[in-house]
C-alpha atoms as a PDB file:
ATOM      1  CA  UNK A   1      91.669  82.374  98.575  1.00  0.00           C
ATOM      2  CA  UNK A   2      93.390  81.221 101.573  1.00  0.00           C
ATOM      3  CA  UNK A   3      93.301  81.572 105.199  1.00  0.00           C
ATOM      4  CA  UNK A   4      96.152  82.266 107.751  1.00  0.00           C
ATOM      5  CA  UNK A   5      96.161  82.507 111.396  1.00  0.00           C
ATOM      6  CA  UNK A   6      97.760  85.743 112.559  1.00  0.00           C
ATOM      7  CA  UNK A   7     100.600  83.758 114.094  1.00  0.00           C
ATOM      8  CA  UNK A   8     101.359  81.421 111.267  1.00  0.00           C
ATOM      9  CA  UNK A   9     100.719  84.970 108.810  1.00  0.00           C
ATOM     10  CA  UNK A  10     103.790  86.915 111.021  1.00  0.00           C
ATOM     11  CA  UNK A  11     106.092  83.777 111.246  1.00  0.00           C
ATOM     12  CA  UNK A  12     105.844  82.777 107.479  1.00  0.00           C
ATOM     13  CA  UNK A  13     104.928  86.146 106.164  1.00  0.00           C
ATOM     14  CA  UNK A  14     107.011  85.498 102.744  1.00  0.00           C
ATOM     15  CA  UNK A  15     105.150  82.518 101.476  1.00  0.00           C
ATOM     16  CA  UNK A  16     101.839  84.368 102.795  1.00  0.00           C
ATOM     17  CA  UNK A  17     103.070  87.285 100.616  1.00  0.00           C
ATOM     18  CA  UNK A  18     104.042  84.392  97.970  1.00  0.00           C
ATOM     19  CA  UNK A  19     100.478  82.649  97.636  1.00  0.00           C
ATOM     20  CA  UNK A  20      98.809  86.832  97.274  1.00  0.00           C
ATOM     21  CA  UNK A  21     100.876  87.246  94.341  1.00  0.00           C
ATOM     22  CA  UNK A  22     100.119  83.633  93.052  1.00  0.00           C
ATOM     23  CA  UNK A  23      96.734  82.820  94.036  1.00  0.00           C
ATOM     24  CA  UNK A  24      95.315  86.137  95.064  1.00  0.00           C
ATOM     25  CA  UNK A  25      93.870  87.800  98.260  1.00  0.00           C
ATOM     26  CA  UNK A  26      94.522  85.679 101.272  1.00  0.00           C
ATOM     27  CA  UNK A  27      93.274  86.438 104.277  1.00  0.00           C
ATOM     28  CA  UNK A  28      94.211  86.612 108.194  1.00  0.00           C
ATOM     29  CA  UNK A  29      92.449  86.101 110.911  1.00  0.00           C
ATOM     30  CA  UNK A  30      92.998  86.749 114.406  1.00  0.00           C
ATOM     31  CA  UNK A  31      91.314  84.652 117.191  1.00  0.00           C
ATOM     32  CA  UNK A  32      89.451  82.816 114.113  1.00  0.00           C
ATOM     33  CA  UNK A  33      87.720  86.075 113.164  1.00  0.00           C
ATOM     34  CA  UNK A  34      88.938  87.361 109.796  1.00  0.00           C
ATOM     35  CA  UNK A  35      90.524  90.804 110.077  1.00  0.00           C
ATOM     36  CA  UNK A  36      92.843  91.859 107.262  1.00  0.00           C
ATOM     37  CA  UNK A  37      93.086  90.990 103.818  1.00  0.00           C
ATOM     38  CA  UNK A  38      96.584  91.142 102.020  1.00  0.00           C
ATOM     39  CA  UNK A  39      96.254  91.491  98.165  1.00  0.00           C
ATOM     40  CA  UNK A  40      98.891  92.270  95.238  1.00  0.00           C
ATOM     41  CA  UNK A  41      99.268  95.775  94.597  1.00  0.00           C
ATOM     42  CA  UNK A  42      97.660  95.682  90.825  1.00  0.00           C
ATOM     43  CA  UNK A  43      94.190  93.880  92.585  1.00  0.00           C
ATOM     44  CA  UNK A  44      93.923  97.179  95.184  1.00  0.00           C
ATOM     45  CA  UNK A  45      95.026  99.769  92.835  1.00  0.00           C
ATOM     46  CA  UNK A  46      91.632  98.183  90.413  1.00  0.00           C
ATOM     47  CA  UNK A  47      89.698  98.168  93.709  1.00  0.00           C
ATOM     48  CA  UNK A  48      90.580 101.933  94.355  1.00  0.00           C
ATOM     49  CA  UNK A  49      90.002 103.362  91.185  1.00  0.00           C
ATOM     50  CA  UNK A  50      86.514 101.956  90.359  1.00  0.00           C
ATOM     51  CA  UNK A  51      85.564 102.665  94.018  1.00  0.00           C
ATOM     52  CA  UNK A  52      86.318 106.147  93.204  1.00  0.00           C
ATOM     53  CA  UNK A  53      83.995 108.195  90.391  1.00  0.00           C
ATOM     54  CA  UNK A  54      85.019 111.131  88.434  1.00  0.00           C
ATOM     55  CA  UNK A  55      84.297 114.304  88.541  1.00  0.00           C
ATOM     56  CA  UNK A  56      82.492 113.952  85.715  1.00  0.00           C
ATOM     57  CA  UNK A  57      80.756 111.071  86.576  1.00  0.00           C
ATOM     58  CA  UNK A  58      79.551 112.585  90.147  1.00  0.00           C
ATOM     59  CA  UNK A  59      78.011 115.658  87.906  1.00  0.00           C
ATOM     60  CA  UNK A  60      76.377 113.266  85.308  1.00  0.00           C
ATOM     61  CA  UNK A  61      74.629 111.464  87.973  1.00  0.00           C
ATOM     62  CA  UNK A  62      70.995 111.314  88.426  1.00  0.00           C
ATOM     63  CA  UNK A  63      70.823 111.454  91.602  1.00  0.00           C
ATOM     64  CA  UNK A  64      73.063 112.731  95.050  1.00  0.00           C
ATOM     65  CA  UNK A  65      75.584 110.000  95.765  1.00  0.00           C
ATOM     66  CA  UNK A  66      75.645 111.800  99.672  1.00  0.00           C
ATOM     67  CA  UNK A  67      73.862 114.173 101.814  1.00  0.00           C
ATOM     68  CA  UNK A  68      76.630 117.000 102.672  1.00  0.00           C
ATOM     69  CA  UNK A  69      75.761 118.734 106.148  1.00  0.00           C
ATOM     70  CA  UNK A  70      75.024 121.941 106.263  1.00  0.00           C
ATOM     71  CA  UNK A  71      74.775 123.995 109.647  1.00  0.00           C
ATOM     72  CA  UNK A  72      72.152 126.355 110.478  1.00  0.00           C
ATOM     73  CA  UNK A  73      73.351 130.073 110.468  1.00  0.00           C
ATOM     74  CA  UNK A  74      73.183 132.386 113.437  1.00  0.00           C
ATOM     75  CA  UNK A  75      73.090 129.154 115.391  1.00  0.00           C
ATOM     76  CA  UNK A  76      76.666 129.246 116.372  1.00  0.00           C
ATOM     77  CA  UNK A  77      77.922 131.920 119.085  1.00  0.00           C
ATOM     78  CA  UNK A  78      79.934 135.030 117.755  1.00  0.00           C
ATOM     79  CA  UNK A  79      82.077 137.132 119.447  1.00  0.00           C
ATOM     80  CA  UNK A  80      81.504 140.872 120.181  1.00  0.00           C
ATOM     81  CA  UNK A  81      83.808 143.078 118.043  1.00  0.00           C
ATOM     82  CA  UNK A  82      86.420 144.974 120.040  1.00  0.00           C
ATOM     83  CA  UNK A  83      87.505 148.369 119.478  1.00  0.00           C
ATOM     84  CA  UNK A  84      90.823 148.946 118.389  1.00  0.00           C
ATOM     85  CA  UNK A  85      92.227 152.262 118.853  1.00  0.00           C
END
């Protein structure tokens, strides 16, 4: 994996585009702190799809994968109906 400084990444962004799709992810840093990762397209379509579960997965689990919020009722302020008419 290989490293590229933000200004070296936008002035030779073909051979940084070059070594993803030879060598893999590469990354860029800015100010010597990494912040991006460029990857070929095949790599982050694998890393999206077994990130994501299936339905059925998600209803064969044992347990919650997340707490959904769920408001109080009659906590929220309703309007007064007006007459029509």
């Amino acid at each position: 994996m290989g490293t590229w400084a933000v200004q070296d990444a936008k002035a030779r962004f073909s051979a940084l585009l070059e070594a993803s799709l030879k060598e893999g992810p590469q990354i860029v840093t800015k100010r010597g702190i990494e912040a991006a990762v460029l990857v070929p397209v095949v790599e982050w379509r694998r890393l999206q799809q077994s990130a994501r579960p299936t339905l059925k997965e998600l209803l064969a689990a044992a347990a919650p994968r997340g707490e959904i919020p769920v408001p109080k009722r009659g906590a929220l302020a309703r309007r007064k109906p007006t007459r029509v008419g």
